[in-house]
C-alpha atoms as a PDB file:
ATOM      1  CA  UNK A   1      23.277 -42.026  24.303  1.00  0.00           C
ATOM      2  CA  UNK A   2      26.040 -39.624  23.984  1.00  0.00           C
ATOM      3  CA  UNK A   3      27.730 -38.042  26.547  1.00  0.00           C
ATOM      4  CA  UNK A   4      26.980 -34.237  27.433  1.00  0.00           C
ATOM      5  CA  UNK A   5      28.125 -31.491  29.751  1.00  0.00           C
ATOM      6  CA  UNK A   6      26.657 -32.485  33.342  1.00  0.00           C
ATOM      7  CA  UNK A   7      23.744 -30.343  34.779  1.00  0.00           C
ATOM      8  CA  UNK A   8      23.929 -27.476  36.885  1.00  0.00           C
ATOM      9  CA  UNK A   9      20.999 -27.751  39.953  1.00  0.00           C
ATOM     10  CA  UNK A  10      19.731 -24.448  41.392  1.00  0.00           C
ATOM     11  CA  UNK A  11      17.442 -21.836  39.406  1.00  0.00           C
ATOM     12  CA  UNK A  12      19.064 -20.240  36.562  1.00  0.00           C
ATOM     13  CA  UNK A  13      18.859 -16.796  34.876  1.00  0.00           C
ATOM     14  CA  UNK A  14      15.827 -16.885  32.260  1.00  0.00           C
ATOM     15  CA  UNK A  15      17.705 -18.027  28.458  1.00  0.00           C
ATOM     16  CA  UNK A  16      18.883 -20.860  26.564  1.00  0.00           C
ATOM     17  CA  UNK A  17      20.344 -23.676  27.336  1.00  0.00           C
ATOM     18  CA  UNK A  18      23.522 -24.967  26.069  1.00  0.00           C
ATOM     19  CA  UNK A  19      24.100 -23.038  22.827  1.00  0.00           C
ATOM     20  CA  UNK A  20      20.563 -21.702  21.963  1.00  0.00           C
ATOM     21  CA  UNK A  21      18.845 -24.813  23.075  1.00  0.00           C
ATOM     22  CA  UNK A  22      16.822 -25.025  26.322  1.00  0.00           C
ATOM     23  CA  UNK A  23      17.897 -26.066  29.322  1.00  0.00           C
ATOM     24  CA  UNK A  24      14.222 -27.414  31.185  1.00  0.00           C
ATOM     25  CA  UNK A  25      11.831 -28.912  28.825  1.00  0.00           C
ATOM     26  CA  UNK A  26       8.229 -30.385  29.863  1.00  0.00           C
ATOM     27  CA  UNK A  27       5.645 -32.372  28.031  1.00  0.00           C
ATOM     28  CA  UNK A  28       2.278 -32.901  28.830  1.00  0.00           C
ATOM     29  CA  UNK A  29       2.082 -36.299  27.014  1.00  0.00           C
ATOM     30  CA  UNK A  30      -1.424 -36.232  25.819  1.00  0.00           C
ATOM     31  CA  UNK A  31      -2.895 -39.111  23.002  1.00  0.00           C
ATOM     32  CA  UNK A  32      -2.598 -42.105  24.110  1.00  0.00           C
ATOM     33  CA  UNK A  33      -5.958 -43.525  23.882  1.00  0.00           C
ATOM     34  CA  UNK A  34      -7.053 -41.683  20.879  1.00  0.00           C
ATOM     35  CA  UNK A  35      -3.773 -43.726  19.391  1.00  0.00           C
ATOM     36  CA  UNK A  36      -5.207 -46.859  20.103  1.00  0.00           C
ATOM     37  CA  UNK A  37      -8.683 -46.463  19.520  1.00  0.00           C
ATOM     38  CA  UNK A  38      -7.695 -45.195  15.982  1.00  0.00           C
ATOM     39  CA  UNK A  39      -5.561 -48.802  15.965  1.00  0.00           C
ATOM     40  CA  UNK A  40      -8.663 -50.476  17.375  1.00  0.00           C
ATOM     41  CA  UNK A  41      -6.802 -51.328  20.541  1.00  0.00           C
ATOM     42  CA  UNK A  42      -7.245 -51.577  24.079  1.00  0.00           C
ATOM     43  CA  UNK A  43      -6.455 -48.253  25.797  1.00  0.00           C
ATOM     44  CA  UNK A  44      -3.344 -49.566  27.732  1.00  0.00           C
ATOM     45  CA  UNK A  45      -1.853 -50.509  24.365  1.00  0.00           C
ATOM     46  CA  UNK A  46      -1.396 -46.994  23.738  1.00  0.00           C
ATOM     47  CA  UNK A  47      -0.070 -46.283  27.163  1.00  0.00           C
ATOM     48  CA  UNK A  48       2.477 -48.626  26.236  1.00  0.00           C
ATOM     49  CA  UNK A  49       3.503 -47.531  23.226  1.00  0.00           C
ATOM     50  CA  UNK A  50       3.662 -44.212  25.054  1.00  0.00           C
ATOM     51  CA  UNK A  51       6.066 -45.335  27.267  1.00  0.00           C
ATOM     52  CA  UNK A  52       7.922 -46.156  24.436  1.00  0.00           C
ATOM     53  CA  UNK A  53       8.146 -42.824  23.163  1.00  0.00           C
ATOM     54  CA  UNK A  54       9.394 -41.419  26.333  1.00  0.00           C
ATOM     55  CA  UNK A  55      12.523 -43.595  26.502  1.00  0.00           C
ATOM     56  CA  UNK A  56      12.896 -42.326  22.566  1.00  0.00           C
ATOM     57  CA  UNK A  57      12.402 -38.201  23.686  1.00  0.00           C
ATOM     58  CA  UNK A  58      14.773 -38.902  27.162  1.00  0.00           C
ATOM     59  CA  UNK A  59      17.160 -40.137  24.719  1.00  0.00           C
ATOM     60  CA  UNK A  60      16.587 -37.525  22.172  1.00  0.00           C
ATOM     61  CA  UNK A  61      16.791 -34.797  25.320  1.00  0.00           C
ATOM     62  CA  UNK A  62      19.892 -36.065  26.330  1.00  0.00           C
ATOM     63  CA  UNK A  63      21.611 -36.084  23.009  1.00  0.00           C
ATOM     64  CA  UNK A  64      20.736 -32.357  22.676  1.00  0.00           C
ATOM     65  CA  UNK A  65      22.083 -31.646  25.731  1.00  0.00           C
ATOM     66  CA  UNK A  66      18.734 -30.789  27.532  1.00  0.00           C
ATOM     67  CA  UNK A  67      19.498 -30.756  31.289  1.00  0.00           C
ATOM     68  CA  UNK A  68      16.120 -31.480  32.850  1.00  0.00           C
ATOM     69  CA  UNK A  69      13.208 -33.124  31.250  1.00  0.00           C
ATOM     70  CA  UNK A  70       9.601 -32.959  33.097  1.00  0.00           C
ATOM     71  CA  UNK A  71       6.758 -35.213  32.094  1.00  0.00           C
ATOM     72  CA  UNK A  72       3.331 -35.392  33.103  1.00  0.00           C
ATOM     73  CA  UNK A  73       2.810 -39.303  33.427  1.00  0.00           C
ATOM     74  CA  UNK A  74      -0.612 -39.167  36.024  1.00  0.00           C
ATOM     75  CA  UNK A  75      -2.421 -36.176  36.822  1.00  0.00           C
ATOM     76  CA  UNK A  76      -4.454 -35.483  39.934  1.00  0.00           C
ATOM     77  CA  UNK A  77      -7.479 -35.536  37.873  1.00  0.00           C
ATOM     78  CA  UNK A  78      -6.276 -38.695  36.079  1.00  0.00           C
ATOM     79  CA  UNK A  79      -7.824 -40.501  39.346  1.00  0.00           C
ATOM     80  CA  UNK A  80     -11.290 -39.960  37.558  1.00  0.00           C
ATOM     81  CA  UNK A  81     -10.897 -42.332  34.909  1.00  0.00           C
ATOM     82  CA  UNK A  82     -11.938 -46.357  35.322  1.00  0.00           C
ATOM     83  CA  UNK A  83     -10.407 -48.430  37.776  1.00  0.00           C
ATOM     84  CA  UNK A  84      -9.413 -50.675  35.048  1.00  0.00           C
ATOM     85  CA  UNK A  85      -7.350 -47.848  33.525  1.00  0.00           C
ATOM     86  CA  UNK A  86      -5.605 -46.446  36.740  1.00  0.00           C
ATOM     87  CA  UNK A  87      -5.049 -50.155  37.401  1.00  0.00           C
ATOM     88  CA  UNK A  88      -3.038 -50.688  33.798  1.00  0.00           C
ATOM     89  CA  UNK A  89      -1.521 -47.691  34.554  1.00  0.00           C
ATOM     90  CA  UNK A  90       0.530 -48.605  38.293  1.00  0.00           C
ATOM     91  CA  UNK A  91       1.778 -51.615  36.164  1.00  0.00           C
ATOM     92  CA  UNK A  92       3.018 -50.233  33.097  1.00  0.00           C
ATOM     93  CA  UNK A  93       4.585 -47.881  35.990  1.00  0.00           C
ATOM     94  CA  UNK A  94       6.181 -51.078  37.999  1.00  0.00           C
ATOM     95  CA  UNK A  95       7.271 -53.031  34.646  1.00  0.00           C
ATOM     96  CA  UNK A  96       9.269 -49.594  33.120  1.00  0.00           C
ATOM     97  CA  UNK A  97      10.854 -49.121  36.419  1.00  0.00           C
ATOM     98  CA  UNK A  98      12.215 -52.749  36.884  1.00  0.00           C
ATOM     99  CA  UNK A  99      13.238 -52.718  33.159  1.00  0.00           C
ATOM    100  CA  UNK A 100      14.863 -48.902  32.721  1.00  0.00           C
ATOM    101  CA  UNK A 101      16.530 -48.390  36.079  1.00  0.00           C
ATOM    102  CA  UNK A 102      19.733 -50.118  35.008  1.00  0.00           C
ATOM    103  CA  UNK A 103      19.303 -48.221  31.657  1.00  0.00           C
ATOM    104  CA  UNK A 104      18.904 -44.805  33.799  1.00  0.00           C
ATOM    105  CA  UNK A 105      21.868 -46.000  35.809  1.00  0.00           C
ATOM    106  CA  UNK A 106      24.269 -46.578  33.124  1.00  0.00           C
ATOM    107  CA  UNK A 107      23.082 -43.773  31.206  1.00  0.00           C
ATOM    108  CA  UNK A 108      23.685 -41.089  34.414  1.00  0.00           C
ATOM    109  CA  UNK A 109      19.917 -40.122  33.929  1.00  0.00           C
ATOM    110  CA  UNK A 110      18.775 -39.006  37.402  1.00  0.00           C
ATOM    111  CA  UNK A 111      14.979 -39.348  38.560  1.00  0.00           C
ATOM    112  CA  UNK A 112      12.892 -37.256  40.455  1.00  0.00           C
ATOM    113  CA  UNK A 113       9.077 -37.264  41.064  1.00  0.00           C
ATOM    114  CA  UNK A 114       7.003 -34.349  41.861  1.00  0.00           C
ATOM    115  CA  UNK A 115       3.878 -34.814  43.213  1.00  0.00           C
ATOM    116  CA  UNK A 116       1.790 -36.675  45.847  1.00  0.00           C
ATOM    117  CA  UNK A 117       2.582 -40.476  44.192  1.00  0.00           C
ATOM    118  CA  UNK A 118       2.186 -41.902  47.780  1.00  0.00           C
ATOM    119  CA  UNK A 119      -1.301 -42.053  46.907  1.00  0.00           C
ATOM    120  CA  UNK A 120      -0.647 -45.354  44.288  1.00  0.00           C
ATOM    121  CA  UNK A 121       0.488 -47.091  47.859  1.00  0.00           C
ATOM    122  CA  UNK A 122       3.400 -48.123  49.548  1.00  0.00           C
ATOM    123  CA  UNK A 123       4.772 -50.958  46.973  1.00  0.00           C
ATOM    124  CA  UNK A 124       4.578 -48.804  44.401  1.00  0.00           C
ATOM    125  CA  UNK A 125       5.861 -45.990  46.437  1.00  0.00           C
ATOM    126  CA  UNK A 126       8.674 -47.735  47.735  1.00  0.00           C
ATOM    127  CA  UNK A 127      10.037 -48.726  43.700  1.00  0.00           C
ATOM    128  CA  UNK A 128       9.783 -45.289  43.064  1.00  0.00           C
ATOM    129  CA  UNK A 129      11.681 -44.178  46.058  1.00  0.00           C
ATOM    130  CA  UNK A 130      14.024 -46.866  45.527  1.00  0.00           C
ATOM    131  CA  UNK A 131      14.850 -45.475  41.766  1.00  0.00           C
ATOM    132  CA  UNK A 132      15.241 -42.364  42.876  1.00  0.00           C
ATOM    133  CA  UNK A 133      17.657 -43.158  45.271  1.00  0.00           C
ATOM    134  CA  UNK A 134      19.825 -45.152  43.234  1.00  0.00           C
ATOM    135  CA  UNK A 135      20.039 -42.568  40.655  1.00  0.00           C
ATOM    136  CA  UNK A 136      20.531 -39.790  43.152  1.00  0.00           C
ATOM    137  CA  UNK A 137      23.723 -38.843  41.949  1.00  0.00           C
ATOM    138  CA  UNK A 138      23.628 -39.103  37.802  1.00  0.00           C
ATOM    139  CA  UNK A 139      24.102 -35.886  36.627  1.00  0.00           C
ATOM    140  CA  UNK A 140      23.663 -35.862  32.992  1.00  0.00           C
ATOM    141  CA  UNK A 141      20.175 -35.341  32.477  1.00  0.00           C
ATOM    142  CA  UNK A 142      17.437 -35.424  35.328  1.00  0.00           C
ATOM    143  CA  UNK A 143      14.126 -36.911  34.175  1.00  0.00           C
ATOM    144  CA  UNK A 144      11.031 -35.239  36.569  1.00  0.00           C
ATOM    145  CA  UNK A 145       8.230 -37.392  36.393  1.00  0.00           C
ATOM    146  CA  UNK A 146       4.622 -35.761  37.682  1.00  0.00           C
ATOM    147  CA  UNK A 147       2.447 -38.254  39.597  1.00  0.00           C
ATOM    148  CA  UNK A 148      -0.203 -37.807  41.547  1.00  0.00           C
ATOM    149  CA  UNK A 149       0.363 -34.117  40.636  1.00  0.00           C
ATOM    150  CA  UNK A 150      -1.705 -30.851  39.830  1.00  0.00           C
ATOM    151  CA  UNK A 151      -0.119 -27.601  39.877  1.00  0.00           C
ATOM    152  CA  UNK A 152      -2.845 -25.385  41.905  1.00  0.00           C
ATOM    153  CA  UNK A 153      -2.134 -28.213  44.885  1.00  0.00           C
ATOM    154  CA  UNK A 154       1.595 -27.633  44.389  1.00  0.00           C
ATOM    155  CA  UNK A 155       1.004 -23.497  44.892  1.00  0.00           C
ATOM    156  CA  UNK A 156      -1.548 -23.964  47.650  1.00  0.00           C
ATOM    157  CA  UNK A 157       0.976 -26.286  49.303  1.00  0.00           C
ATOM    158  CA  UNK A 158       3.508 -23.922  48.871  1.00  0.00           C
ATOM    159  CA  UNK A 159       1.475 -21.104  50.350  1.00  0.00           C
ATOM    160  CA  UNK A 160       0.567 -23.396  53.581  1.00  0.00           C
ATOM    161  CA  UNK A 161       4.210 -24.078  54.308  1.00  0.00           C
ATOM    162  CA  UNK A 162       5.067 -20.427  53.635  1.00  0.00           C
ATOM    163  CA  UNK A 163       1.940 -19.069  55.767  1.00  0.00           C
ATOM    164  CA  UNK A 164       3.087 -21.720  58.561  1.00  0.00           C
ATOM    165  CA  UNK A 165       6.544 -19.820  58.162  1.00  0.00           C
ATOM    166  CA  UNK A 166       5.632 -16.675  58.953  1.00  0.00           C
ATOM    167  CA  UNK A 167       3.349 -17.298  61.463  1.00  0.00           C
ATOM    168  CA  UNK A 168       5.936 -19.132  63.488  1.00  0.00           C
ATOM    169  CA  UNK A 169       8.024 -15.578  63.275  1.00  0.00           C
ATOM    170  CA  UNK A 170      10.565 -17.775  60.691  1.00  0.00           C
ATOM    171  CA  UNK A 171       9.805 -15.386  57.636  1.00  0.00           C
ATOM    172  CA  UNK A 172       8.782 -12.066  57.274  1.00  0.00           C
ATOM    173  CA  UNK A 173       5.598 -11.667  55.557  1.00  0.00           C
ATOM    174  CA  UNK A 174       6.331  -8.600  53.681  1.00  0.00           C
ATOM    175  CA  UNK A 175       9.680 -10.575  52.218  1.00  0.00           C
ATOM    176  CA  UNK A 176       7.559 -13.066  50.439  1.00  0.00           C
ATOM    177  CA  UNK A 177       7.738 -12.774  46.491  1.00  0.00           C
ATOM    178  CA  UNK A 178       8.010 -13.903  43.355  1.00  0.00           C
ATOM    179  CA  UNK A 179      11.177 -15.808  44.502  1.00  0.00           C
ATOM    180  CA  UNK A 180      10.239 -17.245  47.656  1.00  0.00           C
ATOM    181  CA  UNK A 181       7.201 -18.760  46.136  1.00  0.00           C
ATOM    182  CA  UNK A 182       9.369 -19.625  43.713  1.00  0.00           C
ATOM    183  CA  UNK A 183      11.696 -21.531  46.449  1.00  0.00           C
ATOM    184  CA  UNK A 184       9.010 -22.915  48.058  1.00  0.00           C
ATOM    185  CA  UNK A 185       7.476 -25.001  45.001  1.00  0.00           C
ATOM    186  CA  UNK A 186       8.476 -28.810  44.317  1.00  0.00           C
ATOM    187  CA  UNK A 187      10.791 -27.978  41.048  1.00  0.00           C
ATOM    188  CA  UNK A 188      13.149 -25.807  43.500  1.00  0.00           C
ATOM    189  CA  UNK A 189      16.288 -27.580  42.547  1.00  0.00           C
ATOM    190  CA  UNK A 190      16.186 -27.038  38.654  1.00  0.00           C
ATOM    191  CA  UNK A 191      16.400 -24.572  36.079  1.00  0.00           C
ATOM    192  CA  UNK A 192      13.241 -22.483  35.333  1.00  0.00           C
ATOM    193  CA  UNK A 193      11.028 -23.847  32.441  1.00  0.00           C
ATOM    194  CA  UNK A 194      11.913 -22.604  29.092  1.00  0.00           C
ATOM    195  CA  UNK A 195       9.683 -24.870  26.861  1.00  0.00           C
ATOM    196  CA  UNK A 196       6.375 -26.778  27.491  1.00  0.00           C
ATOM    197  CA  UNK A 197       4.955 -28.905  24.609  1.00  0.00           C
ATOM    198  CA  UNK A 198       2.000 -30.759  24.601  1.00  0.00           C
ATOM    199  CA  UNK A 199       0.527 -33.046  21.675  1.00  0.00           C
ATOM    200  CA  UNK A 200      -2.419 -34.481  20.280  1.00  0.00           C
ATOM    201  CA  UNK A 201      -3.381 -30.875  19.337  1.00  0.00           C
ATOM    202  CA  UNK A 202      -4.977 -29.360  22.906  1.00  0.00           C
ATOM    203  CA  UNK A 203      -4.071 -27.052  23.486  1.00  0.00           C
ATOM    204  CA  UNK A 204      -4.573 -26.285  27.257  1.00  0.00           C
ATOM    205  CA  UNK A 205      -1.756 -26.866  30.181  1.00  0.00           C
ATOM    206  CA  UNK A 206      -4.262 -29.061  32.338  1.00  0.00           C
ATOM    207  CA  UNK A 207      -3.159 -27.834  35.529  1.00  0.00           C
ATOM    208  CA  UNK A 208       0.835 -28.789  34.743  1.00  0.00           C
ATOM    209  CA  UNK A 209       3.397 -26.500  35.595  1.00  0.00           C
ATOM    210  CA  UNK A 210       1.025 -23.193  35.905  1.00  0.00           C
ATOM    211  CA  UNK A 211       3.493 -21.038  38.191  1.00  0.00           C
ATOM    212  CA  UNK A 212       6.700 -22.576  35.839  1.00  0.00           C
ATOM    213  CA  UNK A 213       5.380 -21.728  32.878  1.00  0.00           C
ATOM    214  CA  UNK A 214       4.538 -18.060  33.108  1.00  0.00           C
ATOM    215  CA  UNK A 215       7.458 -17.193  30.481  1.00  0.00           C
ATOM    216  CA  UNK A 216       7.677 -20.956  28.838  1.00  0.00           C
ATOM    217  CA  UNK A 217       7.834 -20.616  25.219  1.00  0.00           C
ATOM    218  CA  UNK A 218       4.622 -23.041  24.873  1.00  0.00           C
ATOM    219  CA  UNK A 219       4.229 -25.534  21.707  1.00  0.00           C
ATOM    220  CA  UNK A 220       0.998 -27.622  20.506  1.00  0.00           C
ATOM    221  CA  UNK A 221       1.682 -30.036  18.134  1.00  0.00           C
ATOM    222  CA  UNK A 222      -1.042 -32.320  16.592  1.00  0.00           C
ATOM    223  CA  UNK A 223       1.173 -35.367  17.072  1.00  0.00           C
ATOM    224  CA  UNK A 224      -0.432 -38.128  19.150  1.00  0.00           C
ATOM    225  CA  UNK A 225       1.961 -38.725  21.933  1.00  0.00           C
ATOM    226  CA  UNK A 226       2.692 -42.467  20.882  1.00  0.00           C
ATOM    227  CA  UNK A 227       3.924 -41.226  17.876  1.00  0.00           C
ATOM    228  CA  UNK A 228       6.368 -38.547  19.215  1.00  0.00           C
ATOM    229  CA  UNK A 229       9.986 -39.375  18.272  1.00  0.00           C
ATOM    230  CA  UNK A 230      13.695 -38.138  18.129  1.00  0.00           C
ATOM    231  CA  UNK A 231      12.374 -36.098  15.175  1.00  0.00           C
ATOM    232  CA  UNK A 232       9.561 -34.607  16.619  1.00  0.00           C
ATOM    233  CA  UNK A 233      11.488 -33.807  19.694  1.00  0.00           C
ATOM    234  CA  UNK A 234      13.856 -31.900  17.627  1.00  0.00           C
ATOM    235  CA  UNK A 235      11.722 -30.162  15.647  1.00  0.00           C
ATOM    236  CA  UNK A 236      10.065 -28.842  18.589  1.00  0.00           C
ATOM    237  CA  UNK A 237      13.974 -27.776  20.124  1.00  0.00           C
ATOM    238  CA  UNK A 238      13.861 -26.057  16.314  1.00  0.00           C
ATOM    239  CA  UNK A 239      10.968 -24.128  17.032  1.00  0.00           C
ATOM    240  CA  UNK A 240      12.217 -23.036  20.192  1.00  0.00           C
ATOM    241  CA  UNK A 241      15.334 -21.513  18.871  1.00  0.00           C
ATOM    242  CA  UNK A 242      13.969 -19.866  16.040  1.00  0.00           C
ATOM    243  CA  UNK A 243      11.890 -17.518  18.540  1.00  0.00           C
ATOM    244  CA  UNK A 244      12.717 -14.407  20.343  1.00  0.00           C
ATOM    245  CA  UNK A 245      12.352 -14.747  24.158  1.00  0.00           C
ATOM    246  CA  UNK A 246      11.539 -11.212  25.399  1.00  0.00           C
ATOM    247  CA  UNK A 247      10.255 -12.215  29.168  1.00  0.00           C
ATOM    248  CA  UNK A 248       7.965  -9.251  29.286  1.00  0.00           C
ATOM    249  CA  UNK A 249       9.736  -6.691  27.049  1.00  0.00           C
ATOM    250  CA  UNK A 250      10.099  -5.378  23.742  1.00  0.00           C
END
């Protein structure tokens, strides 16, 4: 990797980011099994090979100077598929955090998970608090990964703790908006969303990043995720800055 600028936390203004590039990008990674049933291969071969391709986009993201990169690795729903298949997945999880935290380390790459991933159990749990501490203060690039996560829990959460708030005479009622809620959500500390891609060709946000993503510039590709690349992930930083961002206006 090559070194960039370091990233600011905190909520930005809506725009670029460095240059015209943007400065939050999220993926919904979407294609794995269709990958390996057209390679007539076990489904958690092309889990693996999509864990290949994210250590090939962080790297990509970090070269373009991309300051916070969200995936969406398990979804709340995700819980519905075969025990087999959740079971492949919490140790493809374990094996890519024992063999890229050094790499995250050395690389300043900060983690941060969003979502309830306390639900995969405390050994799992306690790696991934464990990572997160020891990369606590990279400041590169910060990689958000979504476990355990839907974004209608995430808004309903936020409303509880807001609701709880107010009725304990902490917040005014009439003073909550756009912002607040805003504050109150689990992707608080970084910049607002400017792009969300997702691949395989849906072209639906699954309950990822609803609130975040009201002005995303959004981008379906037909690419199956294991097949996503430095090339792809450019293209799609291409595509980005060829459009107009009008948030609402002419």
């Amino acid at each position: 990797m090559t070194a960039a600028p370091a990233a600011t936390g905190g909520h930005a203004s809506h725009g670029g980011g460095r240059g015209d590039g943007p400065r939050h990008v999220a993926i919904i990674m979407d294609g794995n099994g269709r990958w390996a049933q057209r390679k007539g291969l076990p489904r958690v071969a092309g889990h693996r090979a999509g864990a290949e391709a994210v250590r090939k986009t962080l790297q990509a993201a970090a070269d373009a100077g991309v300051e916070v990169l969200t995936i969406y690795a398990f979804s709340s729903e995700n819980w519905r598929r075969s025990a087999e298949e959740v079971s492949d997945l919490k140790g493809l999880m374990r094996f890519y955090l024992e063999r890229e935290l050094a790499t995250l380390e050395k690389e300043r790459v900060q983690l941060r998970i969003i979502g309830d991933y306390r639900a995969f159990g405390p050994e799992l749990s306690a790696r991934l608090e464990k990572a997160v501490e020891r990369t606590r203060t990279n400041t590169r690039l910060t990689l958000v990964i979504a476990l355990n996560y839907g974004s209608r829990a995430e808004i309903a959460a936020a409303c509880r703790s807001l609701a709880t708030e107010a009725r304990d005479g902490k917040i005014d009622p009439s003073a909550i908006d756009e912002e607040v809620v805003g504050r109150a959500l689990q992707t608080s500390d970084w910049p607002e969303l400017d792009l969300l891609i997702r691949t395989s060709g849906e072209q639906r946000l699954s309950n990822f990043l609803l609130w975040q993503a009201a002005y995303a510039e959004l981008l379906f590709v037909d690419t199956l995720w294991p097949d996503f690349d430095e090339a792809a992930f450019n293209a799609a930083l291409a595509s980005y800055a060829a459009r107009h961002r009008r948030f609402g206006g002419r």
